[in-house]
Protein backbone atom coordinates (compact mmCIF):
# COMPACT_ATOMS: atom_id res chain seq x y z
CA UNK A 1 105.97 -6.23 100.24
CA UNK A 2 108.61 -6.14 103.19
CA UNK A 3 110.79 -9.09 102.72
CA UNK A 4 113.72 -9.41 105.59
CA UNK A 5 116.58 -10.24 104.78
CA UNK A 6 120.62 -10.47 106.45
CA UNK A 7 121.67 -7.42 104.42
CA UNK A 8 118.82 -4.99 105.86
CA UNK A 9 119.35 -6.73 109.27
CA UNK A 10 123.07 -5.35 108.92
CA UNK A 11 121.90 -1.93 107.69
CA UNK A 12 119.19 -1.63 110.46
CA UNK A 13 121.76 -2.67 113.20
CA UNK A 14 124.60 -0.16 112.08
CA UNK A 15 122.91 3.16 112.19
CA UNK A 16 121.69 2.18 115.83
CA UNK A 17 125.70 1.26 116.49
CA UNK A 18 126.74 3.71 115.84
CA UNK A 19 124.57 5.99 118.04
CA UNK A 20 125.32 3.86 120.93
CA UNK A 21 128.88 3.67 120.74
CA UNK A 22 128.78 7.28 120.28
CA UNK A 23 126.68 7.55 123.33
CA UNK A 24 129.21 4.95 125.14
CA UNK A 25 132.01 7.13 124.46
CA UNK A 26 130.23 10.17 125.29
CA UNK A 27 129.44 8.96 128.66
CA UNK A 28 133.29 8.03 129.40
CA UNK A 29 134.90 11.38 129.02
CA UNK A 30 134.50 13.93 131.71
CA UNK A 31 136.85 16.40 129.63
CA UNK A 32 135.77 20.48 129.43
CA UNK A 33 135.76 22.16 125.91
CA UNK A 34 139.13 24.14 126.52
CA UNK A 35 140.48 20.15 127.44
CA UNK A 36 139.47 18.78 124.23
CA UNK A 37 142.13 18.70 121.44
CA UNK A 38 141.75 20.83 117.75
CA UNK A 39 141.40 17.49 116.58
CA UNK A 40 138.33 16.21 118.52
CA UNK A 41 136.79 19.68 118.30
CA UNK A 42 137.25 19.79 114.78
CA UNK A 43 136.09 16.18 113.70
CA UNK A 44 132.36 17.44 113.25
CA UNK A 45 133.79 19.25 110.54
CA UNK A 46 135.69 17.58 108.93
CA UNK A 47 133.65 14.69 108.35
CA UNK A 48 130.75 17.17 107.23
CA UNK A 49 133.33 18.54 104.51
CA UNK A 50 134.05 15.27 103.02
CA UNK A 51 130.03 14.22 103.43
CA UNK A 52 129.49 17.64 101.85
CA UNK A 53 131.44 16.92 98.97
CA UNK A 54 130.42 12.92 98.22
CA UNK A 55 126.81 13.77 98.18
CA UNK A 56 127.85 16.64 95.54
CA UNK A 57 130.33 14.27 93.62
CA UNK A 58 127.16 11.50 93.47
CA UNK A 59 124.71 13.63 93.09
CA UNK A 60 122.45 13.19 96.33
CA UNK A 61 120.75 15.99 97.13
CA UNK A 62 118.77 14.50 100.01
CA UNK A 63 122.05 13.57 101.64
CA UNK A 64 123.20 17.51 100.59
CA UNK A 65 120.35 19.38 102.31
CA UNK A 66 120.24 16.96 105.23
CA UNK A 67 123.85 17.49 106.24
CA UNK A 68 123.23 21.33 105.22
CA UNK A 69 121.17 21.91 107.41
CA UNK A 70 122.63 19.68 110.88
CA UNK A 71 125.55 21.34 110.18
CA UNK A 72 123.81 24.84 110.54
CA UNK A 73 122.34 23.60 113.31
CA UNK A 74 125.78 22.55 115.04
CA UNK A 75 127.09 26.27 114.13
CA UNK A 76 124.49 28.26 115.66
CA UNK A 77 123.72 25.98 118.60
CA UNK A 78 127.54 26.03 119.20
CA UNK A 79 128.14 30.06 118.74
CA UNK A 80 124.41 31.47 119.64
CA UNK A 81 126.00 34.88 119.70
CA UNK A 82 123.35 37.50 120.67
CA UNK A 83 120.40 35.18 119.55
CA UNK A 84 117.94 33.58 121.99
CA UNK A 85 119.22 29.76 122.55
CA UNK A 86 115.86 28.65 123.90
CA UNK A 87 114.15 29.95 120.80
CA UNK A 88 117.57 29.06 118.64
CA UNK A 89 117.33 25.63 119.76
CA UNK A 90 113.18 25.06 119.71
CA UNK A 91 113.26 25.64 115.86
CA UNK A 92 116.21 23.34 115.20
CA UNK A 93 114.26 21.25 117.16
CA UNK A 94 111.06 21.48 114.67
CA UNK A 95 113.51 22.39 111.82
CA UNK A 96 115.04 18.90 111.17
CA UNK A 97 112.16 16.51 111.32
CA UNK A 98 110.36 19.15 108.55
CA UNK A 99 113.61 19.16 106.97
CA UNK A 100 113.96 15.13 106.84
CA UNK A 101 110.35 14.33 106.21
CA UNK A 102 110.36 16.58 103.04
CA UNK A 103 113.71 14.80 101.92
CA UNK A 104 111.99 11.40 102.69
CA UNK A 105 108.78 11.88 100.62
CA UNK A 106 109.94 14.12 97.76
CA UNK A 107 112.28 12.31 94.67
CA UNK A 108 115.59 12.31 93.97
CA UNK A 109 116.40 14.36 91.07
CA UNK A 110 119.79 15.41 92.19
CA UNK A 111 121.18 18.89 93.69
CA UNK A 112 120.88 21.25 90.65
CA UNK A 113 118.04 20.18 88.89
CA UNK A 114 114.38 22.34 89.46
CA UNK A 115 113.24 20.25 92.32
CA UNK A 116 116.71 19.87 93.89
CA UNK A 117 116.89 23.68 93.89
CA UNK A 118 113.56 23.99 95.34
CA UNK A 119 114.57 21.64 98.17
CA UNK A 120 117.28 24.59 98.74
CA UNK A 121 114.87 27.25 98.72
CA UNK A 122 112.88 25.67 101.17
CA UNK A 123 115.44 24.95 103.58
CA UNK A 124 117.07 28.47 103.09
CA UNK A 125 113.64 30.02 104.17
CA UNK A 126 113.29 27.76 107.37
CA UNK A 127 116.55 28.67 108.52
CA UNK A 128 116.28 32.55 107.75
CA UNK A 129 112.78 32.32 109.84
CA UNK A 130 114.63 30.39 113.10
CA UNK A 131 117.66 33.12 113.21
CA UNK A 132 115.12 35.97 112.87
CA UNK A 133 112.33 35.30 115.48
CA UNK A 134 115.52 33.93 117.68
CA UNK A 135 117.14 37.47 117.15
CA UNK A 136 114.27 39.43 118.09
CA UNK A 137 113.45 40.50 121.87
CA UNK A 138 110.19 38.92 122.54
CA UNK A 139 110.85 35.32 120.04
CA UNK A 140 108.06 33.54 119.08
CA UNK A 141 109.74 30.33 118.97
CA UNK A 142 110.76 30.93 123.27
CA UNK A 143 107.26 30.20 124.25
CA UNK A 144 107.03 27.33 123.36
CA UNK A 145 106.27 24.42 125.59
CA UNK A 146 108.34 21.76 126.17
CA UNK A 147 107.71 18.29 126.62
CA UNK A 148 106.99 16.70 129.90
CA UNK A 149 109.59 14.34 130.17
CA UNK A 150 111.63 13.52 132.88
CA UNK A 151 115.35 14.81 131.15
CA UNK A 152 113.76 18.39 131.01
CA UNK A 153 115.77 20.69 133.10
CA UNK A 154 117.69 17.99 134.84
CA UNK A 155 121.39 18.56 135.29
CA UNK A 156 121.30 20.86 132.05
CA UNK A 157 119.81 18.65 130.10
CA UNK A 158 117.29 21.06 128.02
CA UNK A 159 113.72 19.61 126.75
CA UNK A 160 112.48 20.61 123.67
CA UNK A 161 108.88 21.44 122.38
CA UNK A 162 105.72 19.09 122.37
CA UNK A 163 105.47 19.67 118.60
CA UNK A 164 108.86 18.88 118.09
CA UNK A 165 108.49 15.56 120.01
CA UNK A 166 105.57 14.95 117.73
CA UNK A 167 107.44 15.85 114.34
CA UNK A 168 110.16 13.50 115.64
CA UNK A 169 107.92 10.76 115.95
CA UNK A 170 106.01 11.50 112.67
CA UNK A 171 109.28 11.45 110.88
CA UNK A 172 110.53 8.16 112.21
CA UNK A 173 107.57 6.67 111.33
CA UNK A 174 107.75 7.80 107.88
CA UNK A 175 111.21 6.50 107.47
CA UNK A 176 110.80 3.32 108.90
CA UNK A 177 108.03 2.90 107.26
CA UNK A 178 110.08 3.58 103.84
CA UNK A 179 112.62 1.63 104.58
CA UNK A 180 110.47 -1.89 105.54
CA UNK A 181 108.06 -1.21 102.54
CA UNK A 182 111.05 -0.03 100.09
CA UNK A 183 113.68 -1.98 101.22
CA UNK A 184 115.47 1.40 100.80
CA UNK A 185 118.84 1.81 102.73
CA UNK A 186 118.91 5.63 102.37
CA UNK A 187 116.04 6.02 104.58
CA UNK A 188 118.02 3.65 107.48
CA UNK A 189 120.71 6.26 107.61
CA UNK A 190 118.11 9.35 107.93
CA UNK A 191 116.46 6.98 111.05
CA UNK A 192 120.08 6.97 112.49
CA UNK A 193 120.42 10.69 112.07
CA UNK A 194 117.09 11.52 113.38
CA UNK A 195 118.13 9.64 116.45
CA UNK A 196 121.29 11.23 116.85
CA UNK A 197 119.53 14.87 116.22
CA UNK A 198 117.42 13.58 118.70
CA UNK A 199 120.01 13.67 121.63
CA UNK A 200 122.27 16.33 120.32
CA UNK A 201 118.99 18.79 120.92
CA UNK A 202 119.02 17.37 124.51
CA UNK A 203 122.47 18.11 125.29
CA UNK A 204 123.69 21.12 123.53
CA UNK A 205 125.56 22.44 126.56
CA UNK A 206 127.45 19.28 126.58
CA UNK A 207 130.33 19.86 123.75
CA UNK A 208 131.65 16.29 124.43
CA UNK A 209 127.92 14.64 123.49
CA UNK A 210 127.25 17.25 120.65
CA UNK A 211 131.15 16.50 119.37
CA UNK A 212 130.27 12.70 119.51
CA UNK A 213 127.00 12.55 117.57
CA UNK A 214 127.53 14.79 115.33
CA UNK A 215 130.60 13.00 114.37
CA UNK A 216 128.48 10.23 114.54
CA UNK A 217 125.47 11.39 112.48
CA UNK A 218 128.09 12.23 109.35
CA UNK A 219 130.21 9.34 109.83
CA UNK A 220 126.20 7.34 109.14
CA UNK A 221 125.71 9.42 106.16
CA UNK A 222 129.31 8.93 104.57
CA UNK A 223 128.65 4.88 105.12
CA UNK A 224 125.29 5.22 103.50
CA UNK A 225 126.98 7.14 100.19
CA UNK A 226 129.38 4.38 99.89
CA UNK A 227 126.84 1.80 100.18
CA UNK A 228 124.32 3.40 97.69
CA UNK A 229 127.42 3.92 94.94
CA UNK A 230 128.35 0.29 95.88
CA UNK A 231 124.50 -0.66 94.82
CA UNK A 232 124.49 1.45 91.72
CA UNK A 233 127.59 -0.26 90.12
CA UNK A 234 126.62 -3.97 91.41
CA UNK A 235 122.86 -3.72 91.00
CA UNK A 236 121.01 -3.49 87.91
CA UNK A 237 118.40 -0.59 88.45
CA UNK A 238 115.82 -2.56 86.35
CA UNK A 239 115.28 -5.60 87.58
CA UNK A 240 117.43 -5.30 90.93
CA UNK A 241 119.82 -8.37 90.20
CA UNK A 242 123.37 -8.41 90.20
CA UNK A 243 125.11 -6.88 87.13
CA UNK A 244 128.28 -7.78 85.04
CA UNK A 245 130.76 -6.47 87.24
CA UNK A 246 129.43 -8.33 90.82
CA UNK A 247 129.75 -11.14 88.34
CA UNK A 248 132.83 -10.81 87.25
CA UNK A 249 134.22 -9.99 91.30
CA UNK A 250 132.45 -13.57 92.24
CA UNK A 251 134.68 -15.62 89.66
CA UNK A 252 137.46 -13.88 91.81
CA UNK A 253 136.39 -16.17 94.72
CA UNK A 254 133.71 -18.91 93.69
CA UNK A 255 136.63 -21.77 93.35
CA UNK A 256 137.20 -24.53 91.80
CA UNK A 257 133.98 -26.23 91.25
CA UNK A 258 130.89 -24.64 89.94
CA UNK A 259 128.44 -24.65 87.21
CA UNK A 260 126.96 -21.62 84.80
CA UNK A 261 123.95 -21.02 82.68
CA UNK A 262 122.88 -18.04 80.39
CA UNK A 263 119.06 -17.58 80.04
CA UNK A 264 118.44 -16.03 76.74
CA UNK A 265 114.38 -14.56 76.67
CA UNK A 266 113.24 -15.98 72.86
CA UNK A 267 112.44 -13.37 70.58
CA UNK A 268 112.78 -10.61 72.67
CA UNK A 269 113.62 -7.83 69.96
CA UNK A 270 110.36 -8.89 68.34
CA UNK A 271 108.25 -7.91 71.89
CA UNK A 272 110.27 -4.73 71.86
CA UNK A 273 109.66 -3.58 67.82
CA UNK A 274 105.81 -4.39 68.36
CA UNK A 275 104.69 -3.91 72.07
CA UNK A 276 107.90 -1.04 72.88
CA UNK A 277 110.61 -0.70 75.71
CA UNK A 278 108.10 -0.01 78.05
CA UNK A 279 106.89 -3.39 78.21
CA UNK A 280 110.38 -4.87 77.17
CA UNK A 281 111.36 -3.68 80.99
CA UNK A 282 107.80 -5.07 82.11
CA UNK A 283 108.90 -8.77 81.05
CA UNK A 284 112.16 -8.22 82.01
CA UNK A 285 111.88 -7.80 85.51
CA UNK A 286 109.39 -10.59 85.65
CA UNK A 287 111.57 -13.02 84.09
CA UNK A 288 114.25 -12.19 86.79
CA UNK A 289 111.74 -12.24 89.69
CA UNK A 290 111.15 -15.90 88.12
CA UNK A 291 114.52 -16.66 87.77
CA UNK A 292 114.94 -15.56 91.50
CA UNK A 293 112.17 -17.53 92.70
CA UNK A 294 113.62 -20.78 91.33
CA UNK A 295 117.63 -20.58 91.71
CA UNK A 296 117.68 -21.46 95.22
CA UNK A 297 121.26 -21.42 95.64
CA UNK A 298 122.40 -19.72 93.05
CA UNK A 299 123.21 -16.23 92.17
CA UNK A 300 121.78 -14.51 89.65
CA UNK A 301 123.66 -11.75 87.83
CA UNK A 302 122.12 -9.33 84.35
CA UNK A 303 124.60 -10.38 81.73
CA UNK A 304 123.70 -7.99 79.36
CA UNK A 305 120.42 -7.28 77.47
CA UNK A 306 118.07 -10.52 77.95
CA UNK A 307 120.53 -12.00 78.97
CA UNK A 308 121.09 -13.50 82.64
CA UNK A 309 123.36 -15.37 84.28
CA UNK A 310 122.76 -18.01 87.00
CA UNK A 311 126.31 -19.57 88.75
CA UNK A 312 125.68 -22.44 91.24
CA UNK A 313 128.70 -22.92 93.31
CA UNK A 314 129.93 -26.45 94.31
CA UNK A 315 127.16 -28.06 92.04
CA UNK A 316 127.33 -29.95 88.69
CA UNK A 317 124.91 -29.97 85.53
CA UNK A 318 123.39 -33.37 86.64
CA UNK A 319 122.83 -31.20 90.52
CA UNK A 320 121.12 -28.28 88.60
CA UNK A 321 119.24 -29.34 85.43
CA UNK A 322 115.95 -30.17 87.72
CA UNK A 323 116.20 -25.96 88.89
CA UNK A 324 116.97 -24.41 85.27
CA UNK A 325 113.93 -26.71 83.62
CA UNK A 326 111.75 -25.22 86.87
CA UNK A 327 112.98 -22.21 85.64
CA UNK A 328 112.11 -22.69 82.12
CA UNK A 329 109.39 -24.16 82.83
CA UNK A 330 108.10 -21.51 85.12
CA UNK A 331 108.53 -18.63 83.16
CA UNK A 332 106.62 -20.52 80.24
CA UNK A 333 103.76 -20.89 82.14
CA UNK A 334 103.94 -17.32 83.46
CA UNK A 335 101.91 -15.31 80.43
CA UNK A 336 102.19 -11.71 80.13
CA UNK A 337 99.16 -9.42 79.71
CA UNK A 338 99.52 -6.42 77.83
CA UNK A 339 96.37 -4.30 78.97
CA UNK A 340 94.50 -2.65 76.34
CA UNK A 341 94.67 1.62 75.97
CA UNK A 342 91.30 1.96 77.02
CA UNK A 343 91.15 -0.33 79.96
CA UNK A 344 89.31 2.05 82.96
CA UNK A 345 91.42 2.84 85.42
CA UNK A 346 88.52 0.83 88.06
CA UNK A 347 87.28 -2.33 87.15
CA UNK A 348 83.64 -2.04 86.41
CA UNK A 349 80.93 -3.75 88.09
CA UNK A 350 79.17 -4.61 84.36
CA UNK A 351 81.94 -6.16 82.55
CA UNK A 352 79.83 -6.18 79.58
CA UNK A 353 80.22 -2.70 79.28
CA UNK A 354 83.74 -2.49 78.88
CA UNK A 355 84.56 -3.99 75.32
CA UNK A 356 88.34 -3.51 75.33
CA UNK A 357 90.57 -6.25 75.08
CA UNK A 358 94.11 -7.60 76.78
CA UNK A 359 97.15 -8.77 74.19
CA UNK A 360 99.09 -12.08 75.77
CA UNK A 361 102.71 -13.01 75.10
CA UNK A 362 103.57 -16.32 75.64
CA UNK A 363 107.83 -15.42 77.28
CA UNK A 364 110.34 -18.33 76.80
CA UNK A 365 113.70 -18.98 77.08
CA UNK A 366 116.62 -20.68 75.85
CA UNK A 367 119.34 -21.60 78.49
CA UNK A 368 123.16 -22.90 77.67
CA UNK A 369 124.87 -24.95 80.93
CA UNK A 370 128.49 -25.26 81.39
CA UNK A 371 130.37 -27.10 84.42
CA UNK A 372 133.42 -25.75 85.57
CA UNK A 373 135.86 -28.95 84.77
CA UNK A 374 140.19 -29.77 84.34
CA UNK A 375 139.64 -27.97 80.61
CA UNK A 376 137.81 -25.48 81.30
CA UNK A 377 140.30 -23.33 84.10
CA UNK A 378 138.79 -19.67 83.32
CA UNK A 379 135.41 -18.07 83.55
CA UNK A 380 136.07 -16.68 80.24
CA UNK A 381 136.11 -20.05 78.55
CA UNK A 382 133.25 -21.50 80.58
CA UNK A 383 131.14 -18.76 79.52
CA UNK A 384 131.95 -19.61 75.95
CA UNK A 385 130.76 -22.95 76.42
CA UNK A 386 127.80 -21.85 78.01
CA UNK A 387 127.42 -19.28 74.68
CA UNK A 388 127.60 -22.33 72.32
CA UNK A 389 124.94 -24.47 74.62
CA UNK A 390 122.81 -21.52 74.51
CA UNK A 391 123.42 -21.02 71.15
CA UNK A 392 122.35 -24.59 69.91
CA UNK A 393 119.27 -24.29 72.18
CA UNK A 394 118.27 -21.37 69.98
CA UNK A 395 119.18 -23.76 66.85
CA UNK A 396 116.96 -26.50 68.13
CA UNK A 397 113.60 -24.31 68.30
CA UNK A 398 114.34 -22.46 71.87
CA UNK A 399 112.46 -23.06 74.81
CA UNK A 400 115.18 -25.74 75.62
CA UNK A 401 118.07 -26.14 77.67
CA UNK A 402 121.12 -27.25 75.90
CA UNK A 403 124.76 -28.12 77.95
């Protein structure tokens, strides 16, 4: 479900800032190509070299093939040679929206696995068919129609083909559509480089615009890299809270007063030896989606195992016992259903006929509170306390809250 928030405001915004300061700059500079400096000329480049070599380094092979295959596009657009530029520039045109929606629909599996290399292939065909019909004398990809907008042919601004207008608009929808329902930041900075592959088709006699977005389309893409390695090392992939580390960076800058709890799920290794991991995961991520629900100004950080972490800052134990026994309380009343093997995969209108049953476990948790105080000066010795709260919980029959 699509659940806004300030952080995928921010991410939204910046891809689109980027394009229009771009554009901005673009617009102010009047400069020929034998005026612009090595440096400006070059930029393109450079930042496609270091994009080149983060997605390799982490391992992103949509990132990869995307910047692949605008940087082919920047090559032969800016040194046609002896090839057709209409034709060149029509299958760019339907080239990266096929290009993007493939990366936005297929998984991630990293460059040199089977699918990543597949990807490759794929790409590596596209482009081979674009530089041979543009070679030829009579190129299929020339006749094609372009769109009746008013830019076309005005001022040497070049339109490009109905059915790339149409792919365009296909693939946008696809990746906003990803990025609302997935809440995935990846497919924000393929939106921003759609839109900037967009305008650099427009203007390819213009070396000042194609200079600018292009510099702008990598500069998205090395942003977006950052930001996904940032997520990896401060976001548990499980259950999507904050891990140890984002934990340990927020007693950098919390202060002076706060107060900590560690939820410990009862008998957890128990649900794992008899039910397996698989459904180990299951009730973990619902007891931090409960946890979430509950700790209304808190953060909530994986601490390790079952384990989580709740820190309240400026608040006291007396401020936050009401929340933690809502959150015991909730995730006690929460059941999980295990559903039996042979459960169809439709429910069936006779439920008499299907005799399978469902297994219930009944979660709990223990939870230790500590409040940061005068003898208690580090977060290492307020999460002992918090340990030995915890701890005594578990003494004193769990499914309590100890401090």
């Amino acid at each position: 479900m699509f659940k806004l928030d300030a952080k995928k405001i921010i991410i939204s915004v910046f891809a689109i800032l980027v394009l229009v300061i771009s554009w901005m700059l673009a617009r102010s500079t009047s400069l020929s190509e034998k005026e612009l400096s090595a440096i400006f000329v070059s930029l393109p480049y450079i930042l496609a070299f270091f994009a080149l070599v983060l997605s390799v380094w982490f391992q992103h092979s949509r990132f990869f093939y995307a910047i692949c295959a605008i940087l082919f596009s920047i090559i032969v657009l800016s040194s046609p040679g002896k090839t057709n530029i209409i034709a060149l520039r029509n299958g760019i045109s339907l080239l990266i929206p096929i290009i993007f929606t493939i990366l936005a629909v297929t998984e991630e599996r990293g460059i040199t696995s089977k699918q990543g290399l597949k990807k490759g292939i794929c790409i590596i065909v596209l482009m081979l068919f674009i530089l041979i019909d543009s070679g030829r004398v009579n190129p299929y990809l020339a006749k094609l129609k372009p769109a009746g907008i008013m830019l076309v042919d005005n001022k040497g601004i070049q339109g490009i083909p109905r059915l790339s207008v149409f792919l365009f608009i296909v693939c946008l929808s696809i990746l906003l559509t990803r990025f609302l329902s997935l809440s995935s930041n990846m497919d924000m900075a393929f939106v921003g480089a759609t839109l900037g592959c967009f305008v650099i088709l427009h203007f390819t006699e213009f070396i000042d615009i194609l200079s600018f977005f292009s510099t702008a389309v990598f500069f998205i893409f090395i942003i977006s890299m950052f930001e996904a390695s940032y997520s990896l090392a401060f976001h548990d992939t499980l259950t999507g809270l904050l891990t140890r580390r984002a934990m340990e960076q927020e007693f950098l800058r919390i202060g002076n007063k706060y107060t900590l709890a560690i939820i410990d799920i009862d008998h957890f290794k128990k649900v794992n030896d008899n039910f397996g991991h698989q459904v180990g995961d299951e009730i973990l991520k619902m007891v931090a989606s409960t946890i979430e629900k509950y700790a209304k100004g808190g953060k909530v950080f994986r601490y390790g195992g079952e384990e989580f972490v709740v820190i309240f800052p400026r608040k006291t134990i007396k401020d936050t016992l009401v929340i933690f026994e809502r959150i015991r309380y909730g995730i006690q009343e929460r059941s999980f259903v295990i559903r039996s093997s042979n459960r169809p995969k439709k429910k069936p209108e006779d439920k008499s006929l299907y005799k399978g049953g469902t297994n219930r476990i009944r979660v709990t948790v223990s939870i230790g509170i500590a409040e940061k105080s005068e003898d208690l000066c580090t977060s290492s010795q307020l999460v002992g306390v918090a340990d030995k709260a915890l701890y005594q919980a578990k003494s004193n029959g769990r499914n309590c809250i100890r401090h």
